[in-house]
PDB file of N, CA and C in Angstrom:
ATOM      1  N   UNK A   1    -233.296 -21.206 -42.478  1.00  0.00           N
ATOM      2  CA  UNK A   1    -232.909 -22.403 -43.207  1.00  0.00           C
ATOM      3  C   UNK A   1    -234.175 -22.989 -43.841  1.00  0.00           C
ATOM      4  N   UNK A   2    -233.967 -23.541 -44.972  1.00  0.00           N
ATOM      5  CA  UNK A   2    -235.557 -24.112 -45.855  1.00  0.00           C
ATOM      6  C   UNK A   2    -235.750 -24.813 -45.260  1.00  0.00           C
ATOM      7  N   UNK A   3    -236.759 -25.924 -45.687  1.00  0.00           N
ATOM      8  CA  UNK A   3    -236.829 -27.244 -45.506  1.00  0.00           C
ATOM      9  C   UNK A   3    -235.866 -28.382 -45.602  1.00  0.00           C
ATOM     10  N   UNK A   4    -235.931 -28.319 -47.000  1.00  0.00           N
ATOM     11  CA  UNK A   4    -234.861 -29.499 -47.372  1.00  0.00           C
ATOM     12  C   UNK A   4    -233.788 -29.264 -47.076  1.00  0.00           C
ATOM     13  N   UNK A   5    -233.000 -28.210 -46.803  1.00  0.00           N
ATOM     14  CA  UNK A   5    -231.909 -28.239 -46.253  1.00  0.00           C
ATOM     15  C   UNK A   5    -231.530 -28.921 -44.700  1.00  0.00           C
ATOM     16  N   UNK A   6    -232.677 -28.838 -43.978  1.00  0.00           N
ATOM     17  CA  UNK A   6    -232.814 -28.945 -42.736  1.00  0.00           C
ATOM     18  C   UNK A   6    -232.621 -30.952 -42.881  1.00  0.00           C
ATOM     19  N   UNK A   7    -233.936 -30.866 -43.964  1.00  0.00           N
ATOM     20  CA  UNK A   7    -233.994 -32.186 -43.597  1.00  0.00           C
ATOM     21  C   UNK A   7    -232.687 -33.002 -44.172  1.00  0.00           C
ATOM     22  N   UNK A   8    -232.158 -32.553 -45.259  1.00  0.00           N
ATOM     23  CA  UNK A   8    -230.772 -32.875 -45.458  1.00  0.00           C
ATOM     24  C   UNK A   8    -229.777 -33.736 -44.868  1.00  0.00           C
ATOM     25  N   UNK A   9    -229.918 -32.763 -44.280  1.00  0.00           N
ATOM     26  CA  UNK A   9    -228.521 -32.527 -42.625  1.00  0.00           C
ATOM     27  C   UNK A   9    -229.226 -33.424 -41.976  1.00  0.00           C
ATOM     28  N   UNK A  10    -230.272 -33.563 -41.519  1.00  0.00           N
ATOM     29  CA  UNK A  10    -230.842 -34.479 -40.646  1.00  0.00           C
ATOM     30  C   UNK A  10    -231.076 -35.964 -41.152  1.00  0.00           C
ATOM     31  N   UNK A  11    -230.849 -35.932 -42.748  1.00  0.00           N
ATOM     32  CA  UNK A  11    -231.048 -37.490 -42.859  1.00  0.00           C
ATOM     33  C   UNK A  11    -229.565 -37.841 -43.264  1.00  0.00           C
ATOM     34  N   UNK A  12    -228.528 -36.793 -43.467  1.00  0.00           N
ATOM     35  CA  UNK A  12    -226.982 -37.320 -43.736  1.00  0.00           C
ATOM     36  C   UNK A  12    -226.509 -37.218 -42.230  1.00  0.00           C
ATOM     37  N   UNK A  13    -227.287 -37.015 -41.434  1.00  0.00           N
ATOM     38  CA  UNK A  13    -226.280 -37.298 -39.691  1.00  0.00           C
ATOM     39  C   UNK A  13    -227.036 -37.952 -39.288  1.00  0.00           C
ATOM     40  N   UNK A  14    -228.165 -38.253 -38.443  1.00  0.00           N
ATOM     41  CA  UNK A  14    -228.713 -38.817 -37.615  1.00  0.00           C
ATOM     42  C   UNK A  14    -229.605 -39.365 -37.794  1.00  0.00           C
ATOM     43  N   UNK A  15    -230.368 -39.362 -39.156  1.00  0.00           N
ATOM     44  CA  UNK A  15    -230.413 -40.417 -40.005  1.00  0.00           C
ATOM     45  C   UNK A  15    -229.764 -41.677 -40.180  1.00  0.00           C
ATOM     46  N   UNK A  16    -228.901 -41.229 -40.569  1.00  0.00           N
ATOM     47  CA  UNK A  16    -228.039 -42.349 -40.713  1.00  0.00           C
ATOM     48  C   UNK A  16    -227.324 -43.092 -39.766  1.00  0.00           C
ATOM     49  N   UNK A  17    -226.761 -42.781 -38.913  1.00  0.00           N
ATOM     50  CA  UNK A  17    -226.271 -43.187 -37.645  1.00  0.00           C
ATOM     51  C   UNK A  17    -227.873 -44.038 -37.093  1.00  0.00           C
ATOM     52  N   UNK A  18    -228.827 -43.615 -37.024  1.00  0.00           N
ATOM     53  CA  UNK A  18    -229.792 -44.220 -36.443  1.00  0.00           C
ATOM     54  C   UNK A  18    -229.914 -45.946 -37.497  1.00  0.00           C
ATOM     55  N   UNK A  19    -230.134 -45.661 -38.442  1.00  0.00           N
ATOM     56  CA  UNK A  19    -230.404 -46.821 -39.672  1.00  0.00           C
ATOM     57  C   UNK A  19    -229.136 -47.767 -39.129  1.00  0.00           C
ATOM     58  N   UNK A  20    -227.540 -47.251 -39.217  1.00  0.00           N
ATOM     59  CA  UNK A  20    -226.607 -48.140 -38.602  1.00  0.00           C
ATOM     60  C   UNK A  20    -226.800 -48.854 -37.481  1.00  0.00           C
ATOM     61  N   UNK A  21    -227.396 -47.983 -36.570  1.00  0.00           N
ATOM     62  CA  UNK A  21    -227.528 -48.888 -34.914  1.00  0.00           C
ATOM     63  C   UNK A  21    -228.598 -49.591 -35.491  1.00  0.00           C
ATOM     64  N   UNK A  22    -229.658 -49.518 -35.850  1.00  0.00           N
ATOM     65  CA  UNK A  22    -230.435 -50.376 -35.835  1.00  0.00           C
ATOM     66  C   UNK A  22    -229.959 -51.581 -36.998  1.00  0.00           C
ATOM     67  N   UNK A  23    -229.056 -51.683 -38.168  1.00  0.00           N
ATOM     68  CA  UNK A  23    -228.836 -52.733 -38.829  1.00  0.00           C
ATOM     69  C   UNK A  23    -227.857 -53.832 -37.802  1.00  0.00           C
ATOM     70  N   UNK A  24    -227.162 -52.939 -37.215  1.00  0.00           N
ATOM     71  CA  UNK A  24    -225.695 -53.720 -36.135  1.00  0.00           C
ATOM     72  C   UNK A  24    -226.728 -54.357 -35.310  1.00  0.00           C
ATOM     73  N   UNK A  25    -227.859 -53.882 -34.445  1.00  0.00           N
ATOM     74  CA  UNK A  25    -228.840 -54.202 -33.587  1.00  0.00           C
ATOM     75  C   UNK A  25    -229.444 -55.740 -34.274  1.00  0.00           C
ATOM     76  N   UNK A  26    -230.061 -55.480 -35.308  1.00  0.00           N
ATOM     77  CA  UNK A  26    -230.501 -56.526 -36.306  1.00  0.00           C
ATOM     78  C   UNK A  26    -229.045 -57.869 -36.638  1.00  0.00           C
ATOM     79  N   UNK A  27    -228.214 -57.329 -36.576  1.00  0.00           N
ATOM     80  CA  UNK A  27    -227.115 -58.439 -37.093  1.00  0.00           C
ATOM     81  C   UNK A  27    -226.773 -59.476 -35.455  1.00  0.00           C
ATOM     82  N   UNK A  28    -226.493 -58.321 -34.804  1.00  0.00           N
ATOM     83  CA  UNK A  28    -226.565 -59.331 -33.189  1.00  0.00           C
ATOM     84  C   UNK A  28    -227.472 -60.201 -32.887  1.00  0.00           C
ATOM     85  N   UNK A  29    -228.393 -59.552 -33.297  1.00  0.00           N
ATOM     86  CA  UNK A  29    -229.866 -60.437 -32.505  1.00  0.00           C
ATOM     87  C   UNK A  29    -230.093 -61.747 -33.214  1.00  0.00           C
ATOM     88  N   UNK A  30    -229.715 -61.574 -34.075  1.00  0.00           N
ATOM     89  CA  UNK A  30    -229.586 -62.597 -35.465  1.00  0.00           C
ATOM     90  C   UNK A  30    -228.559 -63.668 -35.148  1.00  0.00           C
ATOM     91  N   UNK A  31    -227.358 -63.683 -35.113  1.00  0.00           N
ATOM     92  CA  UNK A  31    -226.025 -63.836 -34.533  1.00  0.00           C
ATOM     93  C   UNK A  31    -225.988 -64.134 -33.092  1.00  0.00           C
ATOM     94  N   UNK A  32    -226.842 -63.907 -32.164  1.00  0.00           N
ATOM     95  CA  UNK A  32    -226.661 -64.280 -30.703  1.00  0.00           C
ATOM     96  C   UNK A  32    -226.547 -65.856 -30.598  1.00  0.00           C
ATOM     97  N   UNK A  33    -226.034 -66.495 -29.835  1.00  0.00           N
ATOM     98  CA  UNK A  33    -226.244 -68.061 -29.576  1.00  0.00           C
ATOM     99  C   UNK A  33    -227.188 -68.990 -29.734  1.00  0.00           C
ATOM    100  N   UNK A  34    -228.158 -68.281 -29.065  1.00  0.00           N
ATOM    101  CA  UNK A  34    -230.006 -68.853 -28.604  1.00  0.00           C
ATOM    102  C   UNK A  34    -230.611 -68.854 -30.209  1.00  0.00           C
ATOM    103  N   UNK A  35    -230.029 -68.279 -30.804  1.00  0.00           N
ATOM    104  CA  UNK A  35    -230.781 -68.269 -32.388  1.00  0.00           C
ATOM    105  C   UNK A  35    -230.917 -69.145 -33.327  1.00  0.00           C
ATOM    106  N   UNK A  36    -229.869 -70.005 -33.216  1.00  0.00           N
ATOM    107  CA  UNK A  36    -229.590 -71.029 -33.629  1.00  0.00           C
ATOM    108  C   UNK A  36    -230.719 -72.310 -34.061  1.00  0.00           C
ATOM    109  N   UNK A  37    -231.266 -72.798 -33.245  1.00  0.00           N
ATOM    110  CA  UNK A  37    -232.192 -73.329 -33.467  1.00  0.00           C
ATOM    111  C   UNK A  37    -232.967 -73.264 -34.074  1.00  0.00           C
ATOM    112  N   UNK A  38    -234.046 -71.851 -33.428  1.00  0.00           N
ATOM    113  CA  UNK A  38    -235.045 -71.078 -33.821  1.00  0.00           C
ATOM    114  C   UNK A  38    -234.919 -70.842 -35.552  1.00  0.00           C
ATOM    115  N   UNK A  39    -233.566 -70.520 -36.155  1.00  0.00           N
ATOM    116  CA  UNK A  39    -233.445 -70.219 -37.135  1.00  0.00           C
ATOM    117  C   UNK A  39    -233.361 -71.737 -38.645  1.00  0.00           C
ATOM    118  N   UNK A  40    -232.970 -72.320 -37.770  1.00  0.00           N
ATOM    119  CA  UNK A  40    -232.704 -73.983 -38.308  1.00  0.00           C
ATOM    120  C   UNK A  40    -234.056 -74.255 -38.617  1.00  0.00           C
ATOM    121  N   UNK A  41    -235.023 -74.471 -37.225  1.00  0.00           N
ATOM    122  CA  UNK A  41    -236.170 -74.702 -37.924  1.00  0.00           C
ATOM    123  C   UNK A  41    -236.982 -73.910 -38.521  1.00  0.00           C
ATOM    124  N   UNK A  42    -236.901 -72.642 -38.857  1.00  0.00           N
ATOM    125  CA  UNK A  42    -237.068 -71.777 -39.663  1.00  0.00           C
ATOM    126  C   UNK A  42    -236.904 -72.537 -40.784  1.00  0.00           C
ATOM    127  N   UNK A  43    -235.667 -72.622 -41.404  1.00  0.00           N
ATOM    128  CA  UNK A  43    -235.124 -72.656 -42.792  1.00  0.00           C
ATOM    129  C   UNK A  43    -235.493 -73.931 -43.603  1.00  0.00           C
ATOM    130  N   UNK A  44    -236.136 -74.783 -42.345  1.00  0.00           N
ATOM    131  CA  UNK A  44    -236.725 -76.246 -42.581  1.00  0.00           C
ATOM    132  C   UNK A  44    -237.882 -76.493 -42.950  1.00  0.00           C
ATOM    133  N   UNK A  45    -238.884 -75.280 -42.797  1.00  0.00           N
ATOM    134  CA  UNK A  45    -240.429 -75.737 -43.305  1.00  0.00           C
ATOM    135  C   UNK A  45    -240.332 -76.045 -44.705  1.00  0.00           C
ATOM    136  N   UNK A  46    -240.071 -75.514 -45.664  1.00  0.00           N
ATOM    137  CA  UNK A  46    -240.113 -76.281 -46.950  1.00  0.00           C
ATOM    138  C   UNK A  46    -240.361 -77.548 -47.241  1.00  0.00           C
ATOM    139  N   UNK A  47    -239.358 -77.824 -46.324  1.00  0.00           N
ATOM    140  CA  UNK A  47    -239.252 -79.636 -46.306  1.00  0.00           C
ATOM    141  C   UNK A  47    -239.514 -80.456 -45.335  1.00  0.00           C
ATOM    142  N   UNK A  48    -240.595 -80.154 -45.144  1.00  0.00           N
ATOM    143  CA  UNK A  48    -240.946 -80.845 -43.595  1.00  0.00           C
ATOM    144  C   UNK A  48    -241.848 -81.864 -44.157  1.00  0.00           C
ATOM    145  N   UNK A  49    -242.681 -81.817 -45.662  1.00  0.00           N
ATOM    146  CA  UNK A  49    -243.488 -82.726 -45.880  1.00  0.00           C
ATOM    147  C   UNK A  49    -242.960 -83.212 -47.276  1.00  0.00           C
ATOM    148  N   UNK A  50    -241.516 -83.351 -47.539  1.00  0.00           N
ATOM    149  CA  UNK A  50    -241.264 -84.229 -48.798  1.00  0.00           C
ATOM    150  C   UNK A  50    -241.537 -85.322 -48.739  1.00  0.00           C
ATOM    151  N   UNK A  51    -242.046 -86.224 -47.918  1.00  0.00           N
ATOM    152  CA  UNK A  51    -242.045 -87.189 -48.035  1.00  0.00           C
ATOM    153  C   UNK A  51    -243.555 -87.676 -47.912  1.00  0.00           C
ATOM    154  N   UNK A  52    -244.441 -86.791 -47.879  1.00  0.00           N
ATOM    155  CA  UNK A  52    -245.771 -87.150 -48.249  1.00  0.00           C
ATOM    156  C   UNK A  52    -246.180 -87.413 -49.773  1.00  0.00           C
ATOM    157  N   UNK A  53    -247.341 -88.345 -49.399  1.00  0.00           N
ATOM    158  CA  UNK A  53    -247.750 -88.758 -51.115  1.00  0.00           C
ATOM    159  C   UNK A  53    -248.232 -87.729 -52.102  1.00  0.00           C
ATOM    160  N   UNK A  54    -248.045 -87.393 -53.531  1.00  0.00           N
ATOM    161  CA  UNK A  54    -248.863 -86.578 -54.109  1.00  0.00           C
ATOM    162  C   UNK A  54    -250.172 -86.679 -54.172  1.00  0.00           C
ATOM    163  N   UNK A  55    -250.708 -85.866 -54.465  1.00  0.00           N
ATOM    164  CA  UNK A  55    -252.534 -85.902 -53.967  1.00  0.00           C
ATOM    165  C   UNK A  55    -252.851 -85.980 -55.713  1.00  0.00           C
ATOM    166  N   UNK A  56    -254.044 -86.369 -55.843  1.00  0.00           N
ATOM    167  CA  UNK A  56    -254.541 -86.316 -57.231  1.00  0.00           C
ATOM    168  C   UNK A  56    -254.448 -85.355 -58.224  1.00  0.00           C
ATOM    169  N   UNK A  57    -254.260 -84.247 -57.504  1.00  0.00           N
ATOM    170  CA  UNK A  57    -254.011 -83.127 -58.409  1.00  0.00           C
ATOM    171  C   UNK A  57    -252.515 -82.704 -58.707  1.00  0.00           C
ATOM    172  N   UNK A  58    -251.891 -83.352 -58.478  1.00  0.00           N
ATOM    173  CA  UNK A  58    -250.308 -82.886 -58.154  1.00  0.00           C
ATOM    174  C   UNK A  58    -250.221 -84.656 -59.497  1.00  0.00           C
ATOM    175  N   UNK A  59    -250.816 -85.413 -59.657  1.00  0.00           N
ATOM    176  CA  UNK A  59    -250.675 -86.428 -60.471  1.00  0.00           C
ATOM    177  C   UNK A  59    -250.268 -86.494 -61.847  1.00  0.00           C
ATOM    178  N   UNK A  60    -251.518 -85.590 -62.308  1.00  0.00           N
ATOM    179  CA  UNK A  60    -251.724 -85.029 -63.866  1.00  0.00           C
ATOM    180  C   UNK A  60    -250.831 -84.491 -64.370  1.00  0.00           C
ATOM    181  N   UNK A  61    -249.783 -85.048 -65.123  1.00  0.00           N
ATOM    182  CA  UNK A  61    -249.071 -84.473 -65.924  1.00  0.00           C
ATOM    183  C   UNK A  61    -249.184 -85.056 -67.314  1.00  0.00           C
TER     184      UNK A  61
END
């Protein structure tokens, strides 16, 4: 058997099946209960300092 044939077969079966467990793996862990938070204040740094003054350089328009 060549190469690419080999590797073929190996990235249309178990390849792939591997990439699936690990995206489903990724979606749980994501999705678990405890995440919640962690992810909230994640999504919050942006805006954690709107309400500070502009600095001199942020002035000049």
């Amino acid at each position: 058997m060549e190469t690419y044939s080999l590797l073929r077969e190996f990235a249309d079966s178990w390849m792939l099946l591997l990439l699936f467990s690990i995206f489903v793996g990724v979606f749980f862990w994501v999705m678990r209960p405890g995440a919640r938070d962690t992810y909230r204040d994640t999504a919050a740094i942006p805006f954690r300092h709107d309400d500070a003054p502009k600095g001199p350089e942020e002035d000049q328009t």
